[in-house]
Protein backbone atom coordinates (compact mmCIF):
# COMPACT_ATOMS: atom_id res chain seq x y z
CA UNK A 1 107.04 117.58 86.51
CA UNK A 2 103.78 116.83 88.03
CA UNK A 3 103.44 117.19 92.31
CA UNK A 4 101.65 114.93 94.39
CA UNK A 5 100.27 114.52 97.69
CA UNK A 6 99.64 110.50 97.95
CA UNK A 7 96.71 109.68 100.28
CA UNK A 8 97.67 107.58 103.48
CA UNK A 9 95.27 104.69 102.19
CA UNK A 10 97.58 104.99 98.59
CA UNK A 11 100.90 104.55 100.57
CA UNK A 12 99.99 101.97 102.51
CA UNK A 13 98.37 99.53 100.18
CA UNK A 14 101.38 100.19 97.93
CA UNK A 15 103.95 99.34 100.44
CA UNK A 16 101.58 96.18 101.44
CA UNK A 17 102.20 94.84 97.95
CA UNK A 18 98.48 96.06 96.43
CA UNK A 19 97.31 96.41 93.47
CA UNK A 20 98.34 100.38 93.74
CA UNK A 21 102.09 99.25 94.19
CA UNK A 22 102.22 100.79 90.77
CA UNK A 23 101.78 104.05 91.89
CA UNK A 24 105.36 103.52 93.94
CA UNK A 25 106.81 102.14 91.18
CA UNK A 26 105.90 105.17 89.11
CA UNK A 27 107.61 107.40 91.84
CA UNK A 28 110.32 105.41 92.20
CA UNK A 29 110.75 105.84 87.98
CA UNK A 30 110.19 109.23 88.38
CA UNK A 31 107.22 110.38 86.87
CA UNK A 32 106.34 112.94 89.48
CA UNK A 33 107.37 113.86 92.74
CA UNK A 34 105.48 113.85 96.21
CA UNK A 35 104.79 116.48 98.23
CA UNK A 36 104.52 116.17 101.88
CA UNK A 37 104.77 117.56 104.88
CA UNK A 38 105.65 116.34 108.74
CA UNK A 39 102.07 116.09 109.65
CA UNK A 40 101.56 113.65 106.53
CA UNK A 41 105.05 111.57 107.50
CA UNK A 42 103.73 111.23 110.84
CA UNK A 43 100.68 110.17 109.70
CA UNK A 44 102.12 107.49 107.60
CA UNK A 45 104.22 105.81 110.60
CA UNK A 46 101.64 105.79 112.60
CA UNK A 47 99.36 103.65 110.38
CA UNK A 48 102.52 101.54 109.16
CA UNK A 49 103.29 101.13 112.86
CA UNK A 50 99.58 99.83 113.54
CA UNK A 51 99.91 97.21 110.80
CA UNK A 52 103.27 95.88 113.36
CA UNK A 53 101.06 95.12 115.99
């Protein structure tokens, strides 16, 4: 099974509703698997939490 890392920019236009969402929806179906690590979690919150404000 392919391993990804998903760029910041990919993860939050997909969870925005983009035109990427299909990239989730491919995870979600499982045709690969992510790879991340606390530094990239962390990174994802804090530009998720931006978009709150």
């Amino acid at each position: 099974m392919k391993r990804v890392v998903l760029d910041t920019n990919i993860v939050i236009s997909s969870a925005l509703g983009g035109t990427l969402e299909i990239i989730l929806d491919q995870w979600v179906a499982e045709a690969f698997v992510v790879v991340i690590t606390s530094e990239i979690l962390d990174e994802y919150l804090q530009v998720l939490n931006s978009w709150r404000r």
